[in-house]
ModelCIF file with pLDDT and N, C-alpha, C, O atoms, coordinates in Angstrom:
data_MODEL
#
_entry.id   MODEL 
#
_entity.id                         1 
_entity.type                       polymer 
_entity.pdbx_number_of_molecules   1 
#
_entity_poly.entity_id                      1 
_entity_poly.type                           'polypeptide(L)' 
_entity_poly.nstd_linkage                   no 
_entity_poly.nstd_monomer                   no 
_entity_poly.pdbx_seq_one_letter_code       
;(UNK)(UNK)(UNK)(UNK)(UNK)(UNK)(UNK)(UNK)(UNK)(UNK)(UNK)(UNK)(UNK)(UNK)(UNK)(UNK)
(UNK)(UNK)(UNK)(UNK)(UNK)(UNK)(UNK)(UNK)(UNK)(UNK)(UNK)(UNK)(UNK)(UNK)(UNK)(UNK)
(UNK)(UNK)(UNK)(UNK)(UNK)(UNK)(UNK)(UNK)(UNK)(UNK)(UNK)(UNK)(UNK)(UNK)
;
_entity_poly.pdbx_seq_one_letter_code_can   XXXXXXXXXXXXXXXXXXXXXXXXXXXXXXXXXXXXXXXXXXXXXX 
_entity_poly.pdbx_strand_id                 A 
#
loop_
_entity_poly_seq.entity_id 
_entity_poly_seq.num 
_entity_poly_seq.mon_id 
_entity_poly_seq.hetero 
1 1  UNK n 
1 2  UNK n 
1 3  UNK n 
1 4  UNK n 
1 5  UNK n 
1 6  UNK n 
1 7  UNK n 
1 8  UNK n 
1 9  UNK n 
1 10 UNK n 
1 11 UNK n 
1 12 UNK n 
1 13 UNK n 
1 14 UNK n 
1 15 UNK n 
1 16 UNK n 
1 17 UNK n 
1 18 UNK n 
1 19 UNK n 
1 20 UNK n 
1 21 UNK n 
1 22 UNK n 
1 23 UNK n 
1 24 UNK n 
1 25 UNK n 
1 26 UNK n 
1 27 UNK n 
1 28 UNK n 
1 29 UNK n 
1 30 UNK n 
1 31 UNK n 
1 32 UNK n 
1 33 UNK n 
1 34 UNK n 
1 35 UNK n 
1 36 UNK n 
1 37 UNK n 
1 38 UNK n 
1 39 UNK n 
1 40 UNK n 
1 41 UNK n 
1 42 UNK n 
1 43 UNK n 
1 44 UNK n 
1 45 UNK n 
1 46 UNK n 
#
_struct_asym.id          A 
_struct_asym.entity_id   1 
#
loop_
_ma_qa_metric.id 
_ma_qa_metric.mode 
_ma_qa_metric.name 
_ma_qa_metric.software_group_id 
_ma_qa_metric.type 
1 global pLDDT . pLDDT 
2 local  pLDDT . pLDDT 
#
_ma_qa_metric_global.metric_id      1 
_ma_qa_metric_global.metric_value   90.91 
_ma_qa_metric_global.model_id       1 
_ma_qa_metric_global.ordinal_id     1 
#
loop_
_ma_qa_metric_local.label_asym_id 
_ma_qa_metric_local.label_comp_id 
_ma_qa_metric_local.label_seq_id 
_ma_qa_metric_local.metric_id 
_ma_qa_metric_local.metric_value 
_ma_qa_metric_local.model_id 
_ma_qa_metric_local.ordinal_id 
A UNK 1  2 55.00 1 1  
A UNK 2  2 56.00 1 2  
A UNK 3  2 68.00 1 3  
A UNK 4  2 67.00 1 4  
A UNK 5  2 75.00 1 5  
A UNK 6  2 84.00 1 6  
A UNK 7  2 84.00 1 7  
A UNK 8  2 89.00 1 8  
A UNK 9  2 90.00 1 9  
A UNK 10 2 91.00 1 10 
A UNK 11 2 94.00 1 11 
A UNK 12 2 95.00 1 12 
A UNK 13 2 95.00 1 13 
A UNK 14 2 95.00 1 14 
A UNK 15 2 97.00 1 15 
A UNK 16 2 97.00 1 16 
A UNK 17 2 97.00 1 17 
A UNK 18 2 97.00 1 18 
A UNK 19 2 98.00 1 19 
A UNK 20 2 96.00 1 20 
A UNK 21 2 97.00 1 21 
A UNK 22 2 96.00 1 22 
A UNK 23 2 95.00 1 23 
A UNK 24 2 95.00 1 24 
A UNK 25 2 93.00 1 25 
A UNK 26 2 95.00 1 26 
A UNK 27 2 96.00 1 27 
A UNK 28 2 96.00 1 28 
A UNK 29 2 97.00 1 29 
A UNK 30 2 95.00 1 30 
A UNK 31 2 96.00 1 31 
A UNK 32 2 95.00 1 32 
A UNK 33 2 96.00 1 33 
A UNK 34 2 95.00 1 34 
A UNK 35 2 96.00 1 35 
A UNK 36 2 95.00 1 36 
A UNK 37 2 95.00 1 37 
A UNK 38 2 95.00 1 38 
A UNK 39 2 94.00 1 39 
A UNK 40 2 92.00 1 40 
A UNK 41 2 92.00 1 41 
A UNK 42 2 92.00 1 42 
A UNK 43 2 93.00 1 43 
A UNK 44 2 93.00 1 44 
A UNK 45 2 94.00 1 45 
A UNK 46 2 94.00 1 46 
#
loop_
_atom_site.group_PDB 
_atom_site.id 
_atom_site.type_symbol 
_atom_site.label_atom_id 
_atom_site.label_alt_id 
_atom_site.label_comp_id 
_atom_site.label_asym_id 
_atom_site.label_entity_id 
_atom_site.label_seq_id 
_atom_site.pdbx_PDB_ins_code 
_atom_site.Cartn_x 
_atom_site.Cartn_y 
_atom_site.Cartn_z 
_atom_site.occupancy 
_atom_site.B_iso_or_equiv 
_atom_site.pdbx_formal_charge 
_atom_site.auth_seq_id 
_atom_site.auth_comp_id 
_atom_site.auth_asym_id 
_atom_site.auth_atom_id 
_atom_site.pdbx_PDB_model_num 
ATOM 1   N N  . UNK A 1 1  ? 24.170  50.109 -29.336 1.00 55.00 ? 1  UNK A N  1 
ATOM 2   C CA . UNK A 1 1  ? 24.186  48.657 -29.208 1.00 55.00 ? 1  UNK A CA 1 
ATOM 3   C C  . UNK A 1 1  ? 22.817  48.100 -28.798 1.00 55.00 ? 1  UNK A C  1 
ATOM 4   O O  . UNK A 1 1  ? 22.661  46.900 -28.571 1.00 55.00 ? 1  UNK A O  1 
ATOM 5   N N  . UNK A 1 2  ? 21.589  49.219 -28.690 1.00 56.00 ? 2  UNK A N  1 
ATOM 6   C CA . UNK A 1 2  ? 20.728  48.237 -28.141 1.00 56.00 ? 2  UNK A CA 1 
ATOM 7   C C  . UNK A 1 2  ? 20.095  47.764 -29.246 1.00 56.00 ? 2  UNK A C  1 
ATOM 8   O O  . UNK A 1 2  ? 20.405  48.036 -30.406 1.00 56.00 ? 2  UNK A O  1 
ATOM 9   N N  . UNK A 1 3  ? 19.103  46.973 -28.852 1.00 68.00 ? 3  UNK A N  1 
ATOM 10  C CA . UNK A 1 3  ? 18.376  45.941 -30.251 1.00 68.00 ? 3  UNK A CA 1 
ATOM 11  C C  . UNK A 1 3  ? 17.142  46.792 -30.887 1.00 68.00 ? 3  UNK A C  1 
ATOM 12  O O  . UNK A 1 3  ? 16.586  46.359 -31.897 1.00 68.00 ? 3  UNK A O  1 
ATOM 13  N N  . UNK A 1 4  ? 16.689  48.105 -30.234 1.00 67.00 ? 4  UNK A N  1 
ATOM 14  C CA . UNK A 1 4  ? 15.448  48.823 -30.497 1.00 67.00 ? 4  UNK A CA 1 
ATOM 15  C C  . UNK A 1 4  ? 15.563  49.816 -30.477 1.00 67.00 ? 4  UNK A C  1 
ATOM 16  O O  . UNK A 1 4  ? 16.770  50.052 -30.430 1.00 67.00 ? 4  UNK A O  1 
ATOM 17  N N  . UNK A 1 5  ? 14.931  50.797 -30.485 1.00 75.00 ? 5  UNK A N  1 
ATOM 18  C CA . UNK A 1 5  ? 14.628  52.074 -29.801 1.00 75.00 ? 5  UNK A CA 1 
ATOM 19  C C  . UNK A 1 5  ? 13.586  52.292 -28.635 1.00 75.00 ? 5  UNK A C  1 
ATOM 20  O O  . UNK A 1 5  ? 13.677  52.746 -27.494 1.00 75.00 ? 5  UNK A O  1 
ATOM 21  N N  . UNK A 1 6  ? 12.611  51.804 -29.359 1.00 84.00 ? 6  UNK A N  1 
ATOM 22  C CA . UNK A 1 6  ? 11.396  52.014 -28.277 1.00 84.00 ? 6  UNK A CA 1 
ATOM 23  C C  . UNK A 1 6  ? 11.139  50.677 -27.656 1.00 84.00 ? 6  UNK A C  1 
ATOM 24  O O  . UNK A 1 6  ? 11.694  49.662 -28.077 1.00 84.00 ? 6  UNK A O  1 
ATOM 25  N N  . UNK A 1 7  ? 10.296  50.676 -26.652 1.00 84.00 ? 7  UNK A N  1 
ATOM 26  C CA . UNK A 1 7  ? 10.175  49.732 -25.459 1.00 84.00 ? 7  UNK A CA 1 
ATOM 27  C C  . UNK A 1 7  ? 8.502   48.867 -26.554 1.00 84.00 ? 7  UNK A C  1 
ATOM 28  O O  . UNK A 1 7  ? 7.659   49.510 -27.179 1.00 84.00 ? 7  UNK A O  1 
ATOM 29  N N  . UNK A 1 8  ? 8.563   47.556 -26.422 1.00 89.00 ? 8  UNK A N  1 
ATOM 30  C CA . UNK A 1 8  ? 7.827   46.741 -26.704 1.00 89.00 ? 8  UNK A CA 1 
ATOM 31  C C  . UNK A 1 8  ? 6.718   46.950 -26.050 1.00 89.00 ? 8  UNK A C  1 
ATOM 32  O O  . UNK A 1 8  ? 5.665   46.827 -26.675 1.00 89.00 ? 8  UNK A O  1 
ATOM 33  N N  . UNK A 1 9  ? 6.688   47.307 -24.664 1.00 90.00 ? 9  UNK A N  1 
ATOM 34  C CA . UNK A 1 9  ? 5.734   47.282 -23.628 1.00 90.00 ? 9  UNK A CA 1 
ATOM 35  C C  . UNK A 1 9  ? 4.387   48.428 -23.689 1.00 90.00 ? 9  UNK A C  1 
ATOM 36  O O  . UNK A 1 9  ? 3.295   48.264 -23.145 1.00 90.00 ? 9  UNK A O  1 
ATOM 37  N N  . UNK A 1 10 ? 4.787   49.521 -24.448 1.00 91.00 ? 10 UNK A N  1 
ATOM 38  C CA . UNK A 1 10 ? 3.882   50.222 -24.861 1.00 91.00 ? 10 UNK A CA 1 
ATOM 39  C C  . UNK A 1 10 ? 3.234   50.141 -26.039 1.00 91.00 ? 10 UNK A C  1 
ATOM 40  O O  . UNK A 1 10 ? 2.103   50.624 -26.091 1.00 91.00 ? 10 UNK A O  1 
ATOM 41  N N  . UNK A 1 11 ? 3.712   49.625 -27.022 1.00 94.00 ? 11 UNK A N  1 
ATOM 42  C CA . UNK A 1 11 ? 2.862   49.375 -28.518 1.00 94.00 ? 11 UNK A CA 1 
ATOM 43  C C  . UNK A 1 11 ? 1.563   47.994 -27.734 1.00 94.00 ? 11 UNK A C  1 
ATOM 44  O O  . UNK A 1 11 ? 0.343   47.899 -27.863 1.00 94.00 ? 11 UNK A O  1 
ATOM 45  N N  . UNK A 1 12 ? 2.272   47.392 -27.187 1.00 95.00 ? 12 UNK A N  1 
ATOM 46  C CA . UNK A 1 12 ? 1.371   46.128 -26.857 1.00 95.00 ? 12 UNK A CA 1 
ATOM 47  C C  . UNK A 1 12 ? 0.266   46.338 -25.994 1.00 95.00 ? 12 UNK A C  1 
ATOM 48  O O  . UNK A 1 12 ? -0.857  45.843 -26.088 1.00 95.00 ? 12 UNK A O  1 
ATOM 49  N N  . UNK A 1 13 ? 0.909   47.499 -24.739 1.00 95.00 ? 13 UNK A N  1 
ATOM 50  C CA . UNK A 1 13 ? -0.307  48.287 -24.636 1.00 95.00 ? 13 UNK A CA 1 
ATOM 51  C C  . UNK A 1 13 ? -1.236  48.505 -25.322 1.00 95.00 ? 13 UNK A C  1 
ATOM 52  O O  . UNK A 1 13 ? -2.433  48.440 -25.040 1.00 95.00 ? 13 UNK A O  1 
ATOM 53  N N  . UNK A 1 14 ? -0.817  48.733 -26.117 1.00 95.00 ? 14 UNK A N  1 
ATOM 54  C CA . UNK A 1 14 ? -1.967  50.106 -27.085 1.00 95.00 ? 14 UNK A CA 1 
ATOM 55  C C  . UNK A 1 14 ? -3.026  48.882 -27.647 1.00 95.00 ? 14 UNK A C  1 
ATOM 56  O O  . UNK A 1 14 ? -4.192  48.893 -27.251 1.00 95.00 ? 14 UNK A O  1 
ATOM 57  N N  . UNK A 1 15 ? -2.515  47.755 -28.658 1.00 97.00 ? 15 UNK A N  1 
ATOM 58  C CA . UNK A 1 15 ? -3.151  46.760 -29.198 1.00 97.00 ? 15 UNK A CA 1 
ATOM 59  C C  . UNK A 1 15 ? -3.995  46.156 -28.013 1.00 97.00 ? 15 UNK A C  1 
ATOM 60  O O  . UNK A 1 15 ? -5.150  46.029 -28.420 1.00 97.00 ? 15 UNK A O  1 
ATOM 61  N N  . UNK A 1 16 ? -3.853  45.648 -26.448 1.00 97.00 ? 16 UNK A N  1 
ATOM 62  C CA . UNK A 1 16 ? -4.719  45.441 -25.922 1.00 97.00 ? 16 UNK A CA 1 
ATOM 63  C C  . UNK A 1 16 ? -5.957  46.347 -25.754 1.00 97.00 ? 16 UNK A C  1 
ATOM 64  O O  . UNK A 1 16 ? -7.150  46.043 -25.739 1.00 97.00 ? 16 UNK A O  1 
ATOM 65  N N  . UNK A 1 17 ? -5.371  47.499 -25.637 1.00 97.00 ? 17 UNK A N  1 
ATOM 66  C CA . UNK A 1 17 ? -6.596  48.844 -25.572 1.00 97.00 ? 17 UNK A CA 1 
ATOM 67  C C  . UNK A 1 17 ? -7.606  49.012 -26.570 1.00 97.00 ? 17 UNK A C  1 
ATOM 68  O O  . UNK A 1 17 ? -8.706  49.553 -26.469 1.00 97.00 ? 17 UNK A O  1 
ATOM 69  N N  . UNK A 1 18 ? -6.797  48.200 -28.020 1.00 97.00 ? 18 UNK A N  1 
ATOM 70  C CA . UNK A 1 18 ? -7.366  48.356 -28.658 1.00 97.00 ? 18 UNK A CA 1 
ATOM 71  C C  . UNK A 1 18 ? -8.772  47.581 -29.660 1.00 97.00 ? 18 UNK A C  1 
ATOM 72  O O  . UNK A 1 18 ? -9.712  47.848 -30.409 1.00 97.00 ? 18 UNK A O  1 
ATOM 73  N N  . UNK A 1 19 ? -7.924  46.294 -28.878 1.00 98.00 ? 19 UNK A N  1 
ATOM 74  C CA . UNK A 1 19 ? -8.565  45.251 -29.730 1.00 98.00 ? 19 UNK A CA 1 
ATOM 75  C C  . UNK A 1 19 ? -9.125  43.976 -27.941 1.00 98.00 ? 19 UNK A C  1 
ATOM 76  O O  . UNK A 1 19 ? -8.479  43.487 -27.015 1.00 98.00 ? 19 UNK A O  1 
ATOM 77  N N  . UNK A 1 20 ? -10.244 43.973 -28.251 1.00 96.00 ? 20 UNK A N  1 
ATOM 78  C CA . UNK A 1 20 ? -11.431 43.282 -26.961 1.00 96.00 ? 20 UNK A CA 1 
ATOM 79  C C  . UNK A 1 20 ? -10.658 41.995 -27.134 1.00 96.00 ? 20 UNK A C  1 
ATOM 80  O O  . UNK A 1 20 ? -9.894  41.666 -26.227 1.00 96.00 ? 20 UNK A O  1 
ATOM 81  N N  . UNK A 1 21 ? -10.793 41.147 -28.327 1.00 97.00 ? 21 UNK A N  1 
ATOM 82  C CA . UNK A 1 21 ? -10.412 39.769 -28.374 1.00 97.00 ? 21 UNK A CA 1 
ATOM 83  C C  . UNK A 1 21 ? -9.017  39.672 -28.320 1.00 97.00 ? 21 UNK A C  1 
ATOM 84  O O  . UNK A 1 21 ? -8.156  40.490 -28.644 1.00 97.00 ? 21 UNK A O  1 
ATOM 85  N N  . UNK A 1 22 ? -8.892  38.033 -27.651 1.00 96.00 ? 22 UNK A N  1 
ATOM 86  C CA . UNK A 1 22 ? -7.538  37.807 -27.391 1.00 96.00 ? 22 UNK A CA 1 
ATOM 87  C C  . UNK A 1 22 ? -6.942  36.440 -27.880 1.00 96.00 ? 22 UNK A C  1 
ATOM 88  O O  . UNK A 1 22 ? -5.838  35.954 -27.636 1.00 96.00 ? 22 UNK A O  1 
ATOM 89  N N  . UNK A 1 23 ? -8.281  35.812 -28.859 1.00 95.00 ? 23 UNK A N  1 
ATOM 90  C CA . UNK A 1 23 ? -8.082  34.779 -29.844 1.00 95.00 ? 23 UNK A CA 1 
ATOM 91  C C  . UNK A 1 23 ? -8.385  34.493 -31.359 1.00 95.00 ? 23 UNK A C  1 
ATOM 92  O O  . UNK A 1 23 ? -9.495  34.580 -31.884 1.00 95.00 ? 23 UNK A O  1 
ATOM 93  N N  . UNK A 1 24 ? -8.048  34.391 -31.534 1.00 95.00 ? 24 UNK A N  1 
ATOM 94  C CA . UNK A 1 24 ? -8.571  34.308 -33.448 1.00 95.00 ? 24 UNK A CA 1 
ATOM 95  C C  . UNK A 1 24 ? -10.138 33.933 -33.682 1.00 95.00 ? 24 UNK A C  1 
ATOM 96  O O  . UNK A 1 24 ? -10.828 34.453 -34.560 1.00 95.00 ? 24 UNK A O  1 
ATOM 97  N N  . UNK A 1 25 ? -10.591 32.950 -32.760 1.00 93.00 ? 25 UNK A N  1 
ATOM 98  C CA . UNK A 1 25 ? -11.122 32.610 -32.539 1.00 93.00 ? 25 UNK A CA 1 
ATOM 99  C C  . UNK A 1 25 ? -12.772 33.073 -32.322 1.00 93.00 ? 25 UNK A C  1 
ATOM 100 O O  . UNK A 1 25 ? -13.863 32.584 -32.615 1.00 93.00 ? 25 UNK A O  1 
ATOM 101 N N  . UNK A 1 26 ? -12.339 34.163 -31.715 1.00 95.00 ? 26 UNK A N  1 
ATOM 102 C CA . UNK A 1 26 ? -13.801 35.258 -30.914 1.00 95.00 ? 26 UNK A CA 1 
ATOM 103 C C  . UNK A 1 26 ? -13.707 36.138 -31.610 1.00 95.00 ? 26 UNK A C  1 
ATOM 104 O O  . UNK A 1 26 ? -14.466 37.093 -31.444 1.00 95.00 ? 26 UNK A O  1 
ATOM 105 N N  . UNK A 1 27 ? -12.748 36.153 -32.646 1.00 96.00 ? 27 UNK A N  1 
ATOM 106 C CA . UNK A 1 27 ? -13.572 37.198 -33.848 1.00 96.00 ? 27 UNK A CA 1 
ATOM 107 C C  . UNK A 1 27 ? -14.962 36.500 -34.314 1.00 96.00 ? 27 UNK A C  1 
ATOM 108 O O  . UNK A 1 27 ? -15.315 35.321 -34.285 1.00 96.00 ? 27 UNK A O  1 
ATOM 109 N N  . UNK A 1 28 ? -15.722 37.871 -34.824 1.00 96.00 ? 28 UNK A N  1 
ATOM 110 C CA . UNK A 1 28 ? -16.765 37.689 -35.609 1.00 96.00 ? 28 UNK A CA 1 
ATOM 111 C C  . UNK A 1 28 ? -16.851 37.569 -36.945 1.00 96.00 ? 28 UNK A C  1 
ATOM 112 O O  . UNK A 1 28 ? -17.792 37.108 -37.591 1.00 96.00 ? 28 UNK A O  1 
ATOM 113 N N  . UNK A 1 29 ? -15.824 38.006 -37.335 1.00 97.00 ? 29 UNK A N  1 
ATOM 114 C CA . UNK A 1 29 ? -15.490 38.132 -39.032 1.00 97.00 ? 29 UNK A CA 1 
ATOM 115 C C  . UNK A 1 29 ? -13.714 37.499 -39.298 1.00 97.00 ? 29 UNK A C  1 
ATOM 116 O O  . UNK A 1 29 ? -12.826 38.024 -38.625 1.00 97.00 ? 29 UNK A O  1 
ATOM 117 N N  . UNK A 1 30 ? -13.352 36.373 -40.306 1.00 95.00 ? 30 UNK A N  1 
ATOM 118 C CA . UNK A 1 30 ? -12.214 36.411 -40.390 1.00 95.00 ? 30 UNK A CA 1 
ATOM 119 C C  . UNK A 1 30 ? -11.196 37.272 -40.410 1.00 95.00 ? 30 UNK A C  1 
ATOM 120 O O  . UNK A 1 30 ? -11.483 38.390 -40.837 1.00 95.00 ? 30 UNK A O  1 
ATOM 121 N N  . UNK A 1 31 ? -9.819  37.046 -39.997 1.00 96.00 ? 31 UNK A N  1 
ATOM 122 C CA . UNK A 1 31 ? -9.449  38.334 -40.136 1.00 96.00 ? 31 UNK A CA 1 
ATOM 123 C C  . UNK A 1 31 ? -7.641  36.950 -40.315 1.00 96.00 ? 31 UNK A C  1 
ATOM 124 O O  . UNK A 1 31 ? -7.286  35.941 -39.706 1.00 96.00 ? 31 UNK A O  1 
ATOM 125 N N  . UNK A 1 32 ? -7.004  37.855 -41.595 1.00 95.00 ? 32 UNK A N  1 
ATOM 126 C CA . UNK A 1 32 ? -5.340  37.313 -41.480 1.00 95.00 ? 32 UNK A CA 1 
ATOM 127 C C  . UNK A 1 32 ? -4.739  38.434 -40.962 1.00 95.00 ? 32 UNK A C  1 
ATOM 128 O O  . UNK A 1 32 ? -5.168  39.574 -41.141 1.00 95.00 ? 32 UNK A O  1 
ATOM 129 N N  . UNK A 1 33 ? -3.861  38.179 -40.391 1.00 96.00 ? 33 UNK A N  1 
ATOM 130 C CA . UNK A 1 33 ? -2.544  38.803 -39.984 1.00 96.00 ? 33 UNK A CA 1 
ATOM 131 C C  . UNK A 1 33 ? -1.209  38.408 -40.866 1.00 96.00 ? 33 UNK A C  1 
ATOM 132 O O  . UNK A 1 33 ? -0.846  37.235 -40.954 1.00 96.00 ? 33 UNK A O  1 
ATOM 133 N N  . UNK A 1 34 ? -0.368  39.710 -41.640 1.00 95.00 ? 34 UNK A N  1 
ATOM 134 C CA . UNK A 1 34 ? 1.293   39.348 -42.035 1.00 95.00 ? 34 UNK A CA 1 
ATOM 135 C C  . UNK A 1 34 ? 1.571   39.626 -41.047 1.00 95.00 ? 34 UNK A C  1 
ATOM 136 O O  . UNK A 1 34 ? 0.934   40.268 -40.212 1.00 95.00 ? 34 UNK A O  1 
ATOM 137 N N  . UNK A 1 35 ? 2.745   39.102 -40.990 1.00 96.00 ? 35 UNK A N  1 
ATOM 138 C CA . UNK A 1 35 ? 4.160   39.355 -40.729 1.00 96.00 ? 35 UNK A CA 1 
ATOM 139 C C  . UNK A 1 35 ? 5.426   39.264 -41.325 1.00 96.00 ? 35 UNK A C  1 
ATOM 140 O O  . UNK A 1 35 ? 5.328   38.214 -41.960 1.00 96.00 ? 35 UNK A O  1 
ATOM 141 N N  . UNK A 1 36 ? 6.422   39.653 -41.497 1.00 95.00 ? 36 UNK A N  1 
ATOM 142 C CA . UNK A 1 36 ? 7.866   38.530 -42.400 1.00 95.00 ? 36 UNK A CA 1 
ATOM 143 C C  . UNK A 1 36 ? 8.708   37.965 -41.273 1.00 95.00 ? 36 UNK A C  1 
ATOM 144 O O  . UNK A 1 36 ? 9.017   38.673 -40.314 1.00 95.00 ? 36 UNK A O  1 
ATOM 145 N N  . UNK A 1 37 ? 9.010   36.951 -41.353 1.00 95.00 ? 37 UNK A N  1 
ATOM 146 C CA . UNK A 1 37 ? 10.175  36.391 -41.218 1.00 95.00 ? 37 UNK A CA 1 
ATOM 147 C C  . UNK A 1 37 ? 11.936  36.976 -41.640 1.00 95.00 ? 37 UNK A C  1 
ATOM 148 O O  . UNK A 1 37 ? 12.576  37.083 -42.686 1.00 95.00 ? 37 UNK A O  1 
ATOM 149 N N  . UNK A 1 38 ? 12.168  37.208 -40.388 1.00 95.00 ? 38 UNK A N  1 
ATOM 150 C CA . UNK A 1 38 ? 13.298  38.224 -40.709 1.00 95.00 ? 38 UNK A CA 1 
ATOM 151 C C  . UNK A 1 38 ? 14.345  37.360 -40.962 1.00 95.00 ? 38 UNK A C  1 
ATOM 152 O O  . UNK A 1 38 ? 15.197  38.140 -41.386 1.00 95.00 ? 38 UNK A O  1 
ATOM 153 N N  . UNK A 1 39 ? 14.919  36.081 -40.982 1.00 94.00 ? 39 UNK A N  1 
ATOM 154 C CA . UNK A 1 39 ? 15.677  35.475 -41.401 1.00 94.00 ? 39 UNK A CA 1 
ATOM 155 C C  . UNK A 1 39 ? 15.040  34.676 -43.162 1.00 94.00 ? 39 UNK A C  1 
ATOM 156 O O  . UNK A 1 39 ? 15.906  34.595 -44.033 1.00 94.00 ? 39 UNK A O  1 
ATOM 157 N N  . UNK A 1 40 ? 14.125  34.352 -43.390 1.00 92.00 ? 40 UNK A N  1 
ATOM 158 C CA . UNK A 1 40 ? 13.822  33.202 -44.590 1.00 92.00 ? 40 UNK A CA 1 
ATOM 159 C C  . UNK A 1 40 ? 13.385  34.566 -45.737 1.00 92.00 ? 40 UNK A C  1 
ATOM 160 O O  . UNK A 1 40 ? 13.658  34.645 -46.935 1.00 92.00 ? 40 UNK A O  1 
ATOM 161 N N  . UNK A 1 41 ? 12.525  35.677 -44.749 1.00 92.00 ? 41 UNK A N  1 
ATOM 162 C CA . UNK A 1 41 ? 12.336  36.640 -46.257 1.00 92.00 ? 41 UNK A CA 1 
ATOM 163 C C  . UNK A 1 41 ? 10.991  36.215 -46.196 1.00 92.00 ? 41 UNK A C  1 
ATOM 164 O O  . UNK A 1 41 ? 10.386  36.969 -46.957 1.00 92.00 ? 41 UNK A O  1 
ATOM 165 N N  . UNK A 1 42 ? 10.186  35.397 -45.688 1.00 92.00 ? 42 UNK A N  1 
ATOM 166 C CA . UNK A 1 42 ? 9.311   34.483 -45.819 1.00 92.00 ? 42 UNK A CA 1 
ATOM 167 C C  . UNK A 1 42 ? 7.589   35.391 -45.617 1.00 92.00 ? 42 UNK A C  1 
ATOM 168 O O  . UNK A 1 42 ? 7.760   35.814 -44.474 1.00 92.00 ? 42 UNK A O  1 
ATOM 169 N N  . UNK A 1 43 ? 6.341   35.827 -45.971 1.00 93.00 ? 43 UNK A N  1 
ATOM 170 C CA . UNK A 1 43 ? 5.569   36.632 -45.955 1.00 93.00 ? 43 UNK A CA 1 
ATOM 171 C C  . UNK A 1 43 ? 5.150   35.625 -45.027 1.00 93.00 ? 43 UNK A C  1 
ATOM 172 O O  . UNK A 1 43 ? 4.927   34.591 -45.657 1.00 93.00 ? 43 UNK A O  1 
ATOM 173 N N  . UNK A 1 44 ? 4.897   35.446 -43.494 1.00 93.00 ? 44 UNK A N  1 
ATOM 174 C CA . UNK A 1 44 ? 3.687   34.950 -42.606 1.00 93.00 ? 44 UNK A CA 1 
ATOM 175 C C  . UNK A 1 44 ? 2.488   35.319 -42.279 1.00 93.00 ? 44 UNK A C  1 
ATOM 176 O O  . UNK A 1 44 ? 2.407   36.312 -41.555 1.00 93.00 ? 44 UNK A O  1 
ATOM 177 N N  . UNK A 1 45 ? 1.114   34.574 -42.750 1.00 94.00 ? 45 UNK A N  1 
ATOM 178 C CA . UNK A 1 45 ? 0.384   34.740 -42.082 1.00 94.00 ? 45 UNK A CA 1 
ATOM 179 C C  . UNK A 1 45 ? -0.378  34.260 -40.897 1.00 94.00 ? 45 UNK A C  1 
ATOM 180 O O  . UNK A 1 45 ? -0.247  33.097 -40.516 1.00 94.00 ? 45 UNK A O  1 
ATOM 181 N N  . UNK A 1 46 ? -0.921  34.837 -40.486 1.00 94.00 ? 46 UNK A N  1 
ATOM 182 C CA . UNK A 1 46 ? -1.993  34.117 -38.709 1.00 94.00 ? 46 UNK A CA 1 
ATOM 183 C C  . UNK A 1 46 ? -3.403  34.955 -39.153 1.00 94.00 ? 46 UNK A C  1 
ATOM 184 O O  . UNK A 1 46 ? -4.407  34.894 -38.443 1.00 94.00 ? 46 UNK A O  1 
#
């Protein structure tokens, strides 16, 4: 019954460890991000 397996709290770890910036912004080079939308099907980007 639970909603996951693994704990959120460590992947997000890892991405802070991994990545200095913490806005789109203070990149030096553009960069998009996907994602989907798990209800519309919908391809998101940031």
């Amino acid at each position: 019954f639970a909603s996951s397996l693994l704990d959120a709290r460590g992947l997000k770890q890892v991405i802070a460890r991994l990545v200095p910036a913490t806005r789109f912004d203070d990149l030096k080079i553009p960069l998009t991000v996907t994602a989907t939308d798990l209800d519309s099907g919908e391809l998101v980007l940031f």
